[in-house]
C-alpha atoms as a PDB file:
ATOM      1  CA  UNK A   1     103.011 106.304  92.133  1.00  0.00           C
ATOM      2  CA  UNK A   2     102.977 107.854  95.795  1.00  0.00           C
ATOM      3  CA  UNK A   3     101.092 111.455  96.298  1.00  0.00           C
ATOM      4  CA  UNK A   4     103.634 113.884  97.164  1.00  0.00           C
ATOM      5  CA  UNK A   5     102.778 117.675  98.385  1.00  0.00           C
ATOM      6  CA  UNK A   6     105.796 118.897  97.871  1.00  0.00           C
ATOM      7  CA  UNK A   7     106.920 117.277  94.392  1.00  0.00           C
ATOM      8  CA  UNK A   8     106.181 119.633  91.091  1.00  0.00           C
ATOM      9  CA  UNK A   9     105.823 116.991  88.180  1.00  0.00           C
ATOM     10  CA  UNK A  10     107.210 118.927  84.547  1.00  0.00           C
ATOM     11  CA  UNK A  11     107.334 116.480  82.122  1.00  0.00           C
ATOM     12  CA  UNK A  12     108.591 113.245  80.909  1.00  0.00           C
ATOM     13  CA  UNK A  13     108.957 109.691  81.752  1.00  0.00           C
ATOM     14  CA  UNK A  14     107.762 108.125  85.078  1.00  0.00           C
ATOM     15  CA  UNK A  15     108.367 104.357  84.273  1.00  0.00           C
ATOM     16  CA  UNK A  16     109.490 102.536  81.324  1.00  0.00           C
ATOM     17  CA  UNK A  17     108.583  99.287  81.117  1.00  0.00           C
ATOM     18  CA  UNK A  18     110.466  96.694  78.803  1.00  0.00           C
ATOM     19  CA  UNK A  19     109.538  92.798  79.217  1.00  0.00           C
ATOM     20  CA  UNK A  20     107.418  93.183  82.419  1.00  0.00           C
ATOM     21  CA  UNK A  21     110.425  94.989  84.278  1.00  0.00           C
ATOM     22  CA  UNK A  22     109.958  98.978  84.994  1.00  0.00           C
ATOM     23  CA  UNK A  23     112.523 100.949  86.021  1.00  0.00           C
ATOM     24  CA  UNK A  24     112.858 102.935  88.077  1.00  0.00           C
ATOM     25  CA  UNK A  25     111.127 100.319  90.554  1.00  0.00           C
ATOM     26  CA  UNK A  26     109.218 100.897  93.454  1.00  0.00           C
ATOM     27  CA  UNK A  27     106.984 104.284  93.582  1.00  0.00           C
ATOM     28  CA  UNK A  28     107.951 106.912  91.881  1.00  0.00           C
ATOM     29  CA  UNK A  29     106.299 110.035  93.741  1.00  0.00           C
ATOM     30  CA  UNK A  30     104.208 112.820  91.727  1.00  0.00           C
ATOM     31  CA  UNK A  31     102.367 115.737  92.581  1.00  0.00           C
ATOM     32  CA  UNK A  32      99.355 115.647  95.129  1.00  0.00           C
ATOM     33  CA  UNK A  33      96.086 117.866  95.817  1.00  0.00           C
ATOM     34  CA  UNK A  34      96.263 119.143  91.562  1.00  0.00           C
ATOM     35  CA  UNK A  35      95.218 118.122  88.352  1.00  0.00           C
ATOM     36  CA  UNK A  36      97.552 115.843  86.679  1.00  0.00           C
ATOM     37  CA  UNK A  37      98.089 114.611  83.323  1.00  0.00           C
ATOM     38  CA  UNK A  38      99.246 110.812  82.871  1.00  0.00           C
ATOM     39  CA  UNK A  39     100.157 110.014  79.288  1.00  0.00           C
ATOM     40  CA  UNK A  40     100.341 106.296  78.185  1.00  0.00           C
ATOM     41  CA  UNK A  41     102.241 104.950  75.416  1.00  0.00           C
ATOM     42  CA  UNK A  42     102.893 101.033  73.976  1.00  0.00           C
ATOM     43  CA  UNK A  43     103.758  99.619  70.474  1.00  0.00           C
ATOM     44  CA  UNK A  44     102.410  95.910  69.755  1.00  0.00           C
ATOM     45  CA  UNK A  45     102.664  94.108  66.866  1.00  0.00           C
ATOM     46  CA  UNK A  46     101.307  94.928  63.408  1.00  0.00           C
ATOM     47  CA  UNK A  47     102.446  98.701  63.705  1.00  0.00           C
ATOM     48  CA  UNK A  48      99.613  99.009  66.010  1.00  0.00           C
ATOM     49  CA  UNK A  49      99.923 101.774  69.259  1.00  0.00           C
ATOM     50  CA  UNK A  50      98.013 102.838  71.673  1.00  0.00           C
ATOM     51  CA  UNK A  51      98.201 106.024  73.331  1.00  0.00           C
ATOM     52  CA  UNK A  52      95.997 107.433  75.645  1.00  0.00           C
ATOM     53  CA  UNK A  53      96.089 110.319  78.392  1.00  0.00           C
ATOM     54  CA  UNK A  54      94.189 111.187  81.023  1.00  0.00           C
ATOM     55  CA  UNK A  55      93.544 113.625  83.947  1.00  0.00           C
ATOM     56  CA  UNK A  56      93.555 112.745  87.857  1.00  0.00           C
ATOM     57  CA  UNK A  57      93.871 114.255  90.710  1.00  0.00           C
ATOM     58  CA  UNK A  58      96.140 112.095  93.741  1.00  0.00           C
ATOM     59  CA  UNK A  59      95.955 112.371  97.263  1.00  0.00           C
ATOM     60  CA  UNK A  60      98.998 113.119  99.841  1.00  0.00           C
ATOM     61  CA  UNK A  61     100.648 110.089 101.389  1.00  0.00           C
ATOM     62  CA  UNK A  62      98.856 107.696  99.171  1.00  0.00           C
ATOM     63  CA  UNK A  63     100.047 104.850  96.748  1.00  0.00           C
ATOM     64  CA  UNK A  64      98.683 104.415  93.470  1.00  0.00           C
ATOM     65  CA  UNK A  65      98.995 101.625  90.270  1.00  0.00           C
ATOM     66  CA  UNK A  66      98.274 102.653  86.450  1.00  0.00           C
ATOM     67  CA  UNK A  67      96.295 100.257  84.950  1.00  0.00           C
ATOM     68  CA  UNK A  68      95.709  99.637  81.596  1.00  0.00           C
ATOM     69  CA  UNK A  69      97.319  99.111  78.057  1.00  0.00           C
ATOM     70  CA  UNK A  70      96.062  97.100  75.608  1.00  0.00           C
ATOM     71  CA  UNK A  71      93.365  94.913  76.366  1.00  0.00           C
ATOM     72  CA  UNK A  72      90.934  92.413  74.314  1.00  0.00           C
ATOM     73  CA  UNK A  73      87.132  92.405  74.567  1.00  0.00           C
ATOM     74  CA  UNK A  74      85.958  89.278  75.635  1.00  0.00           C
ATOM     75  CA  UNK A  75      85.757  86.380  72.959  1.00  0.00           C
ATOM     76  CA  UNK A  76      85.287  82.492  72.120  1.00  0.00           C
ATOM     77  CA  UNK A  77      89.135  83.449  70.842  1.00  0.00           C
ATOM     78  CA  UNK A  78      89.411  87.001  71.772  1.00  0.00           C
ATOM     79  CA  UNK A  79      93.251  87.482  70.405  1.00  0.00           C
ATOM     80  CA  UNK A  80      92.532  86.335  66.814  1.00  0.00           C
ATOM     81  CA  UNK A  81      88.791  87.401  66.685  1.00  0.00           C
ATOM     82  CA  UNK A  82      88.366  89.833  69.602  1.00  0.00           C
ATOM     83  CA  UNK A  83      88.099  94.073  69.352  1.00  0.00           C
ATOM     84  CA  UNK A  84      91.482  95.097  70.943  1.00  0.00           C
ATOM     85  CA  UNK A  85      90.927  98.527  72.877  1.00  0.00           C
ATOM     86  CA  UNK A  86      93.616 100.626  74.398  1.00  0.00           C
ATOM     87  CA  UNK A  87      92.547 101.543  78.230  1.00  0.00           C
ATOM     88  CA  UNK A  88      94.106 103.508  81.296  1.00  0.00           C
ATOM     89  CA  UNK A  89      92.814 103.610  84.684  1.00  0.00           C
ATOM     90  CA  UNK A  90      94.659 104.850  88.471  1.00  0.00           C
ATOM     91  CA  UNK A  91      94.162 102.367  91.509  1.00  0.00           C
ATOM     92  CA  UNK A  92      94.157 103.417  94.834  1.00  0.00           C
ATOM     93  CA  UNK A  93      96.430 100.431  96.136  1.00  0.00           C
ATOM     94  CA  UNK A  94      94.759 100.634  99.730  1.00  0.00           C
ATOM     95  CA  UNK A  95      91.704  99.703  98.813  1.00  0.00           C
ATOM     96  CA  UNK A  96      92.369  98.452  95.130  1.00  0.00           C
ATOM     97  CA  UNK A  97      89.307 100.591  94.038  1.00  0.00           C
ATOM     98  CA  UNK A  98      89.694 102.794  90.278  1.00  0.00           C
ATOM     99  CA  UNK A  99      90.391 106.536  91.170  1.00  0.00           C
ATOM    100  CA  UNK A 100      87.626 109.147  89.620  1.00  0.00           C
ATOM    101  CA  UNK A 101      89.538 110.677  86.544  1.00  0.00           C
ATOM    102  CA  UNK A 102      88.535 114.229  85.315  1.00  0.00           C
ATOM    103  CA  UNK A 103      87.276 115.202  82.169  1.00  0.00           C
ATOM    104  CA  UNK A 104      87.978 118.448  80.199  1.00  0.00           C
ATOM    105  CA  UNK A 105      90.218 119.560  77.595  1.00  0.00           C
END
């Protein structure tokens, strides 16, 4: 994601990601300096999902990651014994450091 001033967000997709391939590719640019919403949404196995949304707010003329899906606490076999959690997190990609999400309603 790239922080854009001048880009109004709405709603819908911003990646879809099938196989490890997301399209569109590259940086897809979203509104910067306001609250966002980033929803997250994956099917695995076992009818399980995970869906999780959170609130950020991106600077201008910055590049960002998402980070996150479904994840397995650590384990002696974490994938057959291990607690599987659902997760989201923003990375600045400058300085690869998590981005300070906002809580509320």
């Amino acid at each position: 994601m790239s922080g854009d001033q001048a880009r109004g967000l709405g709603s819908g997709n911003l990646f879809d990601v099938r196989s490890s391939k997301s399209r569109p590719e590259g940086y897809v640019k979203v509104p910067a300096n306001e609250e966002i919403t980033l929803v997250y949404f994956e099917m695995a196995s076992g009818n399980r999902t995970c869906k999780i949304a959170i609130k950020t707010v991106l600077e201008a003329g910055k590049n960002y990651s998402l980070d996150g899906g479904f994840a397995y606490e650590e384990g002696v076999i974490p994938i057959l014994f291990g607690t599987r959690k659902c997760r989201l997190g923003v990375i600045d990609d400058a300085t690869r450091l998590p981005v300070p999400l906002r809580s509320g309603k």
